[in-house]
C-alpha atoms as a PDB file:
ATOM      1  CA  UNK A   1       0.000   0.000   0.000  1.00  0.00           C
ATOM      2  CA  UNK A   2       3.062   2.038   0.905  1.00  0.00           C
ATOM      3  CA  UNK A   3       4.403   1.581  -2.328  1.00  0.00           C
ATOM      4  CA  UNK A   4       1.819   2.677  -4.391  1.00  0.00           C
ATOM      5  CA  UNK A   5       1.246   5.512  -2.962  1.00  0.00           C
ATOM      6  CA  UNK A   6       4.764   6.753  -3.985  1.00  0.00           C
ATOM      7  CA  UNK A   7       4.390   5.354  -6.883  1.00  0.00           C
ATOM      8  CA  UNK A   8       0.943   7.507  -7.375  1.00  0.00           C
ATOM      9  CA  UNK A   9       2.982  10.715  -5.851  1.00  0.00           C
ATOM     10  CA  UNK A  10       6.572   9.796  -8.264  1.00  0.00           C
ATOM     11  CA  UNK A  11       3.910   9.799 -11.823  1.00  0.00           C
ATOM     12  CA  UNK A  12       2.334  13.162  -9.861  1.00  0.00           C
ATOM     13  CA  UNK A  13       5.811  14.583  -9.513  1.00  0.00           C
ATOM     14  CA  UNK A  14       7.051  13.749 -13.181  1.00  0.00           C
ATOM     15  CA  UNK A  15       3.535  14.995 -14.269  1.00  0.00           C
ATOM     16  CA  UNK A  16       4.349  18.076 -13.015  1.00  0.00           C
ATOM     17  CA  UNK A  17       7.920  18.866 -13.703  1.00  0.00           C
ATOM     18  CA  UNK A  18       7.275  17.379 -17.617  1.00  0.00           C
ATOM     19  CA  UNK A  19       4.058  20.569 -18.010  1.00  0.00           C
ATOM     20  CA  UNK A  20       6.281  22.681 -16.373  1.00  0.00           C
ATOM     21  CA  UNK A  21       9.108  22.147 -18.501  1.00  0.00           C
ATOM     22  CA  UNK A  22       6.550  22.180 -21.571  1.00  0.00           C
ATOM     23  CA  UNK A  23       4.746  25.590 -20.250  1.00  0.00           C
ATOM     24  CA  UNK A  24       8.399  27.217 -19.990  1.00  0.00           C
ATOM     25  CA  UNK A  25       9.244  26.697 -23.556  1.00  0.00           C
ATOM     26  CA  UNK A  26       5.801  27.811 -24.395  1.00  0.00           C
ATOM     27  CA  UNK A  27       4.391  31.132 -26.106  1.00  0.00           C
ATOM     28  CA  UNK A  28       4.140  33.435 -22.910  1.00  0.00           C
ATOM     29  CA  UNK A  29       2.205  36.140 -25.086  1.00  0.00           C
ATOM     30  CA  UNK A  30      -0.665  32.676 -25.372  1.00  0.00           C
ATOM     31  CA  UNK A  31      -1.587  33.134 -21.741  1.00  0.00           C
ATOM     32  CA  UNK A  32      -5.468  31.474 -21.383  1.00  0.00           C
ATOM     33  CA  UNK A  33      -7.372  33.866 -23.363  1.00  0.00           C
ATOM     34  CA  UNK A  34      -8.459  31.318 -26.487  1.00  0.00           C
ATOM     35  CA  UNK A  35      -8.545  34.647 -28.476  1.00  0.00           C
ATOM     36  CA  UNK A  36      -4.793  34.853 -28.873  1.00  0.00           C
ATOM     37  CA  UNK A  37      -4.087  30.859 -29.176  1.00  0.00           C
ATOM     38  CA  UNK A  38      -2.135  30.025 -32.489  1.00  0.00           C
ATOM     39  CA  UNK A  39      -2.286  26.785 -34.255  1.00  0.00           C
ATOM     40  CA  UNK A  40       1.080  26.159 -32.778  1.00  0.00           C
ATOM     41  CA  UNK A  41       0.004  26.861 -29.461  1.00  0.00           C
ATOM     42  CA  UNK A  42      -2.771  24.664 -29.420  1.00  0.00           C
ATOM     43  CA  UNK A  43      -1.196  21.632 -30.599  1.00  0.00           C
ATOM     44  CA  UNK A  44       1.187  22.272 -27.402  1.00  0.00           C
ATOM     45  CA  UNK A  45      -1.402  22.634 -25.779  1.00  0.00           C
ATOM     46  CA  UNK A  46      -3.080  19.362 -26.969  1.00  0.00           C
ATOM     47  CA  UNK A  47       0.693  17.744 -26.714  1.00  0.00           C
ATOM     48  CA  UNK A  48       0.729  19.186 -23.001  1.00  0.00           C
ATOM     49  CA  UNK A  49      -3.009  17.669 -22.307  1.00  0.00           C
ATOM     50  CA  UNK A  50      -2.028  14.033 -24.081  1.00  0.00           C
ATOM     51  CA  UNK A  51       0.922  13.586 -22.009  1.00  0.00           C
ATOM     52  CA  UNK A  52      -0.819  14.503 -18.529  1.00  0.00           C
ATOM     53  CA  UNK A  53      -3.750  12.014 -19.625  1.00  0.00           C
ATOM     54  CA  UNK A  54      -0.922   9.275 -20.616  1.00  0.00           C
ATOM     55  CA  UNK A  55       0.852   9.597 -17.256  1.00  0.00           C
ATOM     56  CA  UNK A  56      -2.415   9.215 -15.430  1.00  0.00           C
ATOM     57  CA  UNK A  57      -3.443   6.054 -17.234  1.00  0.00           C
ATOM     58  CA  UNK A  58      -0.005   4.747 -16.496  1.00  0.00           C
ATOM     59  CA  UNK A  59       0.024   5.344 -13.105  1.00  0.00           C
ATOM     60  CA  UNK A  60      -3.617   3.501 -13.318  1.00  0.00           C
ATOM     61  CA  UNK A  61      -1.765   0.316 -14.394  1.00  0.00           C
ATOM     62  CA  UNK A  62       1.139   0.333 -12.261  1.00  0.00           C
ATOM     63  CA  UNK A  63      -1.567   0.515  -9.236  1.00  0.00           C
ATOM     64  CA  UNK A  64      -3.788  -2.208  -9.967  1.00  0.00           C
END
């Protein structure tokens, strides 16, 4: 039990630091207004939101 809970908190972790590193080398001028979003920028975006979702089904297998 002990172990998948850092297991659980480890995928959390690299979640994080992985969108951080992605939002860093992102457009700052983007910001969350939709208005200004590029075509670029959204497929980040969409990269950014594929890669969270990915690490949270993995973390789904290595629990059960």
């Amino acid at each position: 039990m002990m172990m998948t809970g850092m297991m659980v908190l480890f995928v959390l972790l690299v979640g994080l630091v992985l969108s951080g590193i992605f939002f860093r080398y992102m457009d700052t001028t983007a910001g969350i207004s939709f208005s200004s979003l590029k075509f670029a920028d959204l497929r980040m975006e969409l990269l950014n939101l594929v890669l969270v979702i990915g690490l949270l089904l993995w973390a789904l297998v290595l629990i059960r």
